[in-house]
Protein backbone atom coordinates (compact mmCIF):
# COMPACT_ATOMS: atom_id res chain seq x y z
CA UNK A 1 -10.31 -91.45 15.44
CA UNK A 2 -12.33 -91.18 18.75
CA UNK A 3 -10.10 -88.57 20.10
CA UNK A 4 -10.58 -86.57 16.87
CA UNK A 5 -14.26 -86.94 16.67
CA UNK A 6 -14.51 -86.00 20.63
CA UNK A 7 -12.26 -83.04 20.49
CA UNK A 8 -14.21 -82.07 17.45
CA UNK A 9 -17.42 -82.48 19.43
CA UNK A 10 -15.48 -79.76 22.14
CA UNK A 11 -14.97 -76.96 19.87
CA UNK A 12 -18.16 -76.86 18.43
CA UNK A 13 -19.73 -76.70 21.68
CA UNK A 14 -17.56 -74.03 22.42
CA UNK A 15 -18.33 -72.40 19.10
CA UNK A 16 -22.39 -72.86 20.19
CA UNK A 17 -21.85 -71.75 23.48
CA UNK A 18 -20.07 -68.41 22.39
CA UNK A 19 -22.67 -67.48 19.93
CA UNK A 20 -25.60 -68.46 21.91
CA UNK A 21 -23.93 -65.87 24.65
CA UNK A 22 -23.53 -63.24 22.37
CA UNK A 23 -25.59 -59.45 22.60
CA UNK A 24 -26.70 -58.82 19.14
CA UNK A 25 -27.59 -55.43 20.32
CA UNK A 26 -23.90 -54.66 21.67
CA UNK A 27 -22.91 -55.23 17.91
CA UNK A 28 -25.68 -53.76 15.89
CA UNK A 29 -24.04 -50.60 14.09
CA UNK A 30 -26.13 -47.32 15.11
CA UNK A 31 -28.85 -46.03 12.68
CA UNK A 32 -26.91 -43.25 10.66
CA UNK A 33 -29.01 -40.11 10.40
CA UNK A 34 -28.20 -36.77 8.00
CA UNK A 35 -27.82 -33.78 9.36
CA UNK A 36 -28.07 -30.26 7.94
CA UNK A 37 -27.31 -28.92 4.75
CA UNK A 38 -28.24 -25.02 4.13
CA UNK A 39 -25.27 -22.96 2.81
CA UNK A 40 -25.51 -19.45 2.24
CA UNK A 41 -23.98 -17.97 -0.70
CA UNK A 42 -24.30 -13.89 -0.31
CA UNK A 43 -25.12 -11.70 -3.67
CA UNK A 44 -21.77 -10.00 -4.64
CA UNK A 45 -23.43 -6.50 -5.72
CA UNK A 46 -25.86 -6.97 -1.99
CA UNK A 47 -23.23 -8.48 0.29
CA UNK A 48 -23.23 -5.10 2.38
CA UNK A 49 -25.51 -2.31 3.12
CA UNK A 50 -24.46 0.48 0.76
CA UNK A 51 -23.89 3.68 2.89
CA UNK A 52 -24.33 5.77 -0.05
CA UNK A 53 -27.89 4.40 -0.58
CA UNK A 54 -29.41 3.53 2.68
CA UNK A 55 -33.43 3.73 1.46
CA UNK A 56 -32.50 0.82 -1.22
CA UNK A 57 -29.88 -0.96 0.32
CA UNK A 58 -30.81 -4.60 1.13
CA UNK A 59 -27.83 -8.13 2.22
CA UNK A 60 -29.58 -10.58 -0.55
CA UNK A 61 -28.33 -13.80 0.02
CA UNK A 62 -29.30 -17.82 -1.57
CA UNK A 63 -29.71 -20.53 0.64
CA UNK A 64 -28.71 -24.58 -0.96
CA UNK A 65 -29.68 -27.49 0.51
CA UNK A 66 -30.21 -30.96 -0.48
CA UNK A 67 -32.40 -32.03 2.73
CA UNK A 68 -35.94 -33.12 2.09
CA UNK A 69 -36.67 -33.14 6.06
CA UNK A 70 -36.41 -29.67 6.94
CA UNK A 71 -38.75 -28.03 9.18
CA UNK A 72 -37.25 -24.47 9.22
CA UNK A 73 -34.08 -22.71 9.13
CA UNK A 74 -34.26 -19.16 11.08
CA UNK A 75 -31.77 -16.64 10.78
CA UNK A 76 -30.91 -14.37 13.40
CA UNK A 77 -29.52 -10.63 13.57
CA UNK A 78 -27.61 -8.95 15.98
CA UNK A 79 -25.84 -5.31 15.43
CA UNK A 80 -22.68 -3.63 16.41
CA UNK A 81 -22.20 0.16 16.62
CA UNK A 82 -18.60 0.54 14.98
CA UNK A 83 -18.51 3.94 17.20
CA UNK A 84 -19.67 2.76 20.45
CA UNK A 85 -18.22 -0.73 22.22
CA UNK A 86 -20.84 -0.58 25.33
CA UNK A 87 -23.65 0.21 23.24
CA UNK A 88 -26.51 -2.90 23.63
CA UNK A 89 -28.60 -4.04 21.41
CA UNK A 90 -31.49 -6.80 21.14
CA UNK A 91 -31.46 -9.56 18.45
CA UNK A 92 -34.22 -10.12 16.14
CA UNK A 93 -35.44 -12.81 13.45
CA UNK A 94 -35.01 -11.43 9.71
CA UNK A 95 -35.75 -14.38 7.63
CA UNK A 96 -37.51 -17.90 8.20
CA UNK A 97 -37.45 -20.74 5.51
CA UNK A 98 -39.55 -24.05 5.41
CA UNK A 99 -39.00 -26.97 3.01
CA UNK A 100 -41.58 -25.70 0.89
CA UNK A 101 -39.37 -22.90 0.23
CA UNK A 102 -36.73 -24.34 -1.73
CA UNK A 103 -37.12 -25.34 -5.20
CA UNK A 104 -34.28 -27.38 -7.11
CA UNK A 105 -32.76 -26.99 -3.93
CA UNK A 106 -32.14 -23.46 -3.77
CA UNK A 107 -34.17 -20.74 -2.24
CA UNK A 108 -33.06 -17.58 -4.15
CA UNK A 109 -32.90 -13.85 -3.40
CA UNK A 110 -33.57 -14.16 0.37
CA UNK A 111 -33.72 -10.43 0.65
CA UNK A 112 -33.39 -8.33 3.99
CA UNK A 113 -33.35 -4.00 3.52
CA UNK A 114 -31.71 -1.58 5.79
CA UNK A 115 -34.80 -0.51 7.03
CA UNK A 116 -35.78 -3.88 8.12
CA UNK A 117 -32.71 -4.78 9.78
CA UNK A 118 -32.80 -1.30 11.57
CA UNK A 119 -36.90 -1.53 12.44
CA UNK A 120 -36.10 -5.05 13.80
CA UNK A 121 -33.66 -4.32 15.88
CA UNK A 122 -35.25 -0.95 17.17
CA UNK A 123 -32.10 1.34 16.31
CA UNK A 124 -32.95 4.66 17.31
CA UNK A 125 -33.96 6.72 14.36
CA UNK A 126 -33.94 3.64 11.89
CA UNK A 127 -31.39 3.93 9.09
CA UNK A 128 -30.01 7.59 9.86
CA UNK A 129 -28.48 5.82 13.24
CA UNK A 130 -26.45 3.95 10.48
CA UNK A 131 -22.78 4.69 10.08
CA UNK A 132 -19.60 3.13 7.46
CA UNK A 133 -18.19 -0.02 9.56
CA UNK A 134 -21.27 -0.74 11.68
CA UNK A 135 -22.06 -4.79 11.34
CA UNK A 136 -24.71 -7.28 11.14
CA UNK A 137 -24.18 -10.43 12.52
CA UNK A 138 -25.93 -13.00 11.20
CA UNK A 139 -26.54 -16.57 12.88
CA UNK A 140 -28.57 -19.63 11.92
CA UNK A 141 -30.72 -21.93 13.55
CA UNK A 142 -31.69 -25.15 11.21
CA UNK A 143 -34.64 -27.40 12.40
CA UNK A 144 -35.02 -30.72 11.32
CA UNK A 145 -38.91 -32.58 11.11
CA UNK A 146 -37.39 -35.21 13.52
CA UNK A 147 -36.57 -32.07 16.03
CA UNK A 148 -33.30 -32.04 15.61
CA UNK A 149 -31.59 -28.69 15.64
CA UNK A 150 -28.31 -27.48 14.52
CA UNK A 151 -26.41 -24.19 14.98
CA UNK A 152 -22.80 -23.17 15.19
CA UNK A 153 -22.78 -24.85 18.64
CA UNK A 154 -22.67 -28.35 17.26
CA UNK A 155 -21.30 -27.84 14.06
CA UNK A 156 -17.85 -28.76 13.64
CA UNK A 157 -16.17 -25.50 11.88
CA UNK A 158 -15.15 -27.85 8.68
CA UNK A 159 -19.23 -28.61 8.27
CA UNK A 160 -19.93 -24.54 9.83
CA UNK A 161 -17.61 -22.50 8.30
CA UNK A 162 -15.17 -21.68 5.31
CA UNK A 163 -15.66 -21.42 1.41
CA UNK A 164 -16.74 -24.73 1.46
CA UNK A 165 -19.02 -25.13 4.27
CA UNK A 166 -22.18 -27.35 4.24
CA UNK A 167 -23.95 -25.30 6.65
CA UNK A 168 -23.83 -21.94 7.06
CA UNK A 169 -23.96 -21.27 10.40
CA UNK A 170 -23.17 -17.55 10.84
CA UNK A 171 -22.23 -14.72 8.63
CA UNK A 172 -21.44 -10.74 8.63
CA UNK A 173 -22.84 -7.96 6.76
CA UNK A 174 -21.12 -4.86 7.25
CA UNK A 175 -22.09 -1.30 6.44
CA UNK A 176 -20.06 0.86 3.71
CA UNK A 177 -19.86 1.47 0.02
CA UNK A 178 -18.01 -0.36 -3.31
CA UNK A 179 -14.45 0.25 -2.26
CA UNK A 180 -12.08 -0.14 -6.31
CA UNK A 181 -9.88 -2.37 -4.25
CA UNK A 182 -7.51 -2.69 -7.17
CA UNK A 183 -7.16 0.59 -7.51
CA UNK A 184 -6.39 1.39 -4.12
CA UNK A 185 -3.94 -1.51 -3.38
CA UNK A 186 -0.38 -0.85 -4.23
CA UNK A 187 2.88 1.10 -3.05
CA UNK A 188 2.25 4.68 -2.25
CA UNK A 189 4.19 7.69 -1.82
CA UNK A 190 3.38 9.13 2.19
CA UNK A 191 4.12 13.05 2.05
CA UNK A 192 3.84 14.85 5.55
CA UNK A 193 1.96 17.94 4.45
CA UNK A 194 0.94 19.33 7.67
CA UNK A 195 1.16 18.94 11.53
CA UNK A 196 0.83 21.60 14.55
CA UNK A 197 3.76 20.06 16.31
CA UNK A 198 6.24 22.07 14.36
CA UNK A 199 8.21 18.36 12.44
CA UNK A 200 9.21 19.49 9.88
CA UNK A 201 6.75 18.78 5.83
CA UNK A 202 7.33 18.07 2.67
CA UNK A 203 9.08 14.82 3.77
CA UNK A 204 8.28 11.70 1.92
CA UNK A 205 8.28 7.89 2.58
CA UNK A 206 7.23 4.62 0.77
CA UNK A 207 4.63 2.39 1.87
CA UNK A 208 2.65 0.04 0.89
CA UNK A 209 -1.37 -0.06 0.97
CA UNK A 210 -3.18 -3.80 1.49
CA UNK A 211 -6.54 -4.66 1.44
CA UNK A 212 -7.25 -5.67 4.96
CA UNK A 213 -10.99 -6.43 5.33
CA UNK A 214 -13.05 -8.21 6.71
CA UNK A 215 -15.20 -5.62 6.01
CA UNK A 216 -14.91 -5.09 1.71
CA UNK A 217 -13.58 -1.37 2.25
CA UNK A 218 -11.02 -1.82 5.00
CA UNK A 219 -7.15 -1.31 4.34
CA UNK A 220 -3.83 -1.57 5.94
CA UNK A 221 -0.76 1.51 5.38
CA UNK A 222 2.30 -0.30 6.97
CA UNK A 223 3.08 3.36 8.13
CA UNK A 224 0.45 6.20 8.32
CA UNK A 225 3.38 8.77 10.26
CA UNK A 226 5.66 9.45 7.52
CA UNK A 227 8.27 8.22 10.06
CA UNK A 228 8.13 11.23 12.30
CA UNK A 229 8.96 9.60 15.57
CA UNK A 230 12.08 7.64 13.56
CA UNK A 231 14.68 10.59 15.06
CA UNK A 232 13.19 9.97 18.31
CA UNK A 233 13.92 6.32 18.45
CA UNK A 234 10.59 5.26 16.77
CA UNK A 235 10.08 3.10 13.90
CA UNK A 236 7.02 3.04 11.00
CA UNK A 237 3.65 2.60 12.85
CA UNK A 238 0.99 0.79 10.79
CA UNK A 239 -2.95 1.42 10.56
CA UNK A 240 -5.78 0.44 9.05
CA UNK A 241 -8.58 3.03 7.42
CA UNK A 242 -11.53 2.87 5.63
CA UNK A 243 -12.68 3.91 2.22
CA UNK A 244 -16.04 5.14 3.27
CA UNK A 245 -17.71 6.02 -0.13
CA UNK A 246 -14.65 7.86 -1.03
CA UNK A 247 -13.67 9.79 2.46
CA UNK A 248 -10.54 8.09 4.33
CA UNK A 249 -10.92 7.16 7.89
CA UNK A 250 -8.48 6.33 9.69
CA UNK A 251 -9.67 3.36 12.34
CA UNK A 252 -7.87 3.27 15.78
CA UNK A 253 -3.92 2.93 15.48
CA UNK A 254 -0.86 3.32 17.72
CA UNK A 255 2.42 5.48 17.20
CA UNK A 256 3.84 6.44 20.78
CA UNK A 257 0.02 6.20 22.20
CA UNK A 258 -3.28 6.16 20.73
CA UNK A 259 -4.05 7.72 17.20
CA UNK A 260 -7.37 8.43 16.09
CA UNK A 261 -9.25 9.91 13.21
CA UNK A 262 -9.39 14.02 12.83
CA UNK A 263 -12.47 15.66 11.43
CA UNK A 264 -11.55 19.35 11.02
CA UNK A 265 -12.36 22.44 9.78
CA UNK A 266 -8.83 23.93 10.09
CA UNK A 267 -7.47 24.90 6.63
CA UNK A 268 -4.45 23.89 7.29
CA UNK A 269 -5.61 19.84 6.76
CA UNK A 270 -6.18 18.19 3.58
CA UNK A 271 -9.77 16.83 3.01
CA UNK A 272 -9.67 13.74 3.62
CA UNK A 273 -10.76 12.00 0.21
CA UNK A 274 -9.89 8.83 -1.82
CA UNK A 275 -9.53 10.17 -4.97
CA UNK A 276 -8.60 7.88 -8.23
CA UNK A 277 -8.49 8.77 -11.93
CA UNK A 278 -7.36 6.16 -13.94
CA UNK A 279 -4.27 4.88 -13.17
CA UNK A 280 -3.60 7.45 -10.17
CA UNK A 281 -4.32 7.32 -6.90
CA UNK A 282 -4.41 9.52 -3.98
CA UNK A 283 -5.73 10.14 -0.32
CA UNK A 284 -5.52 12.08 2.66
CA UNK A 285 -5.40 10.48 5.91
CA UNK A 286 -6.19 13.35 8.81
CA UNK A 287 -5.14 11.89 12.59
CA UNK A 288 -4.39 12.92 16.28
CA UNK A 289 -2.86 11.70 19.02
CA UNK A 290 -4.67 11.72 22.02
CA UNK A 291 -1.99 10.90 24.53
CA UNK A 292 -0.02 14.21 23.31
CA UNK A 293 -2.54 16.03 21.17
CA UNK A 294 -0.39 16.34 17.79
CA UNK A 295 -2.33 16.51 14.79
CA UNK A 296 -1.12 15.92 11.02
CA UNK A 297 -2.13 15.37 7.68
CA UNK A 298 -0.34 12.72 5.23
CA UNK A 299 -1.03 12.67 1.72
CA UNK A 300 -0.57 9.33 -0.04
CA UNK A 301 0.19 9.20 -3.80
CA UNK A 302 0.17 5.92 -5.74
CA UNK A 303 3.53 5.20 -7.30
CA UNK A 304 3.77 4.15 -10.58
């Protein structure tokens, strides 16, 4: 019985000695703290500036949140010239939100014209420097009242970006018109009805048209040559165009070389429209190749 009570006597001296040694602040959990919650949901009918109506065209976009502690949220705009890849622009602040702004948790029909994106960023000649595939880039900067900040360089992308996102830490605006992406997508009939390099016309190949985006009026032909180079050991040569408020532009491609989009007077080219009536479908993509200087014009017509 001694031996029990002494050994007894031993562990809980042990026990007293090991809790009497222990940090409680090397064991205390951390203080968890929210962070940010601001997503941007863009207006479907605003979520580009419409080409076709540059003095009324406005990105309108609603902001959700369920913070209480915000200071402000500011979003930022940059601009890129879809026809120039050195030309430099400054950014500028378009939009600044405070807690007071949101009601329900929403802050609705945050609304930002042409005009004022253009003034703000000091675009020479304001919205006539505009052109179809030009794009806004939009980042945010979120400020909490306990100075913390958040952007998209410390949010993870799950939290950042996706359908999904919490925060919204950066989105695009492009400028173009409604594209009838339904209309357009599908298999298509590519007819070679003119080029100045003596191939021969009239000849015909399948394809097939995709919507390609990002921006809501890009597309992709998985051949825009009618197979021309095919006899000379080629193969089909995909490209991407726009439907720029019912023109076709053909964006920068490859056959042999570089391919790039024609704007002539000649005649002997197709205008280049988009033109759909009902169930039919039909454009005119006009291109030359710069490393040779051949020129053609391809009719597509939508198969039914």
């Amino acid at each position: 019985m001694k031996i029990l009570i002494k050994y007894t006597l031993i562990v809980a001296s042990l026990t007293l000695l090991v809790m009497s040694c222990r940090d409680e602040d090397a064991v205390r959990f951390p203080e968890f703290k929210s962070g940010i919650n601001a997503r941007v949901v863009l207006n479907a009918d605003n979520s580009y500036i419409n080409f076709s109506d540059l003095s009324n065209a406005a990105v309108i976009f609603d902001v959700y949140s369920i913070n209480k502690d915000i200071d402000n949220i500011v979003y930022t705009v940059s601009f890129a010239d879809a026809d120039s890849s050195v030309a430099v622009f400054k950014t500028a602040t378009v939009a600044t939100l405070h807690q007071s702004d949101f009601v329900n948790g929403k802050v609705s029909q945050v609304k930002v014209t042409a005009a004022e994106l253009a003034a703000a960023l000091g675009l020479p000649g304001g919205t006539d420097y505009l052109a179809g595939g030009d794009k806004f880039s939009f980042t945010t900067k979120a400020t909490l009242k306990d100075g913390r900040t958040f952007d998209a360089s410390n949010s993870a992308p799950s939290i950042g970006s996706g359908a999904n996102s919490s925060f919204t830490s950066a989105f695009t605006v492009f400028v173009g018109c409604p594209s009838d992406a339904n209309s357009i997508v599908g298999t298509y009939y590519s007819i070679m009805e003119y080029n100045d390099a003596g191939e021969p016309t009239g000849d015909t190949v399948l394809v097939d048209v995709t919507f390609a985006g990002p921006e809501p009026f890009r597309y992709s032909v998985t051949d825009h040559t009618v197979e021309l180079y095919v006899p000379y050991g080629g193969t089909k040569y995909p490209a991407t165009f726009y439907d720029l408020c019912g023109t076709a532009i053909l964006q920068p491609a490859v056959s042999f070389g570089n391919v790039v989009n024609l704007v002539t007077a000649d005649p002997n080219f197709l205008p280049p429209a988009i033109v759909i009536n009902g169930a039919d479908t039909e454009f005119v993509l006009n291109w030359t190749e710069t490393f040779n200087n051949i020129s053609a014009s391809v009719r597509f017509v939508k198969k039914h």
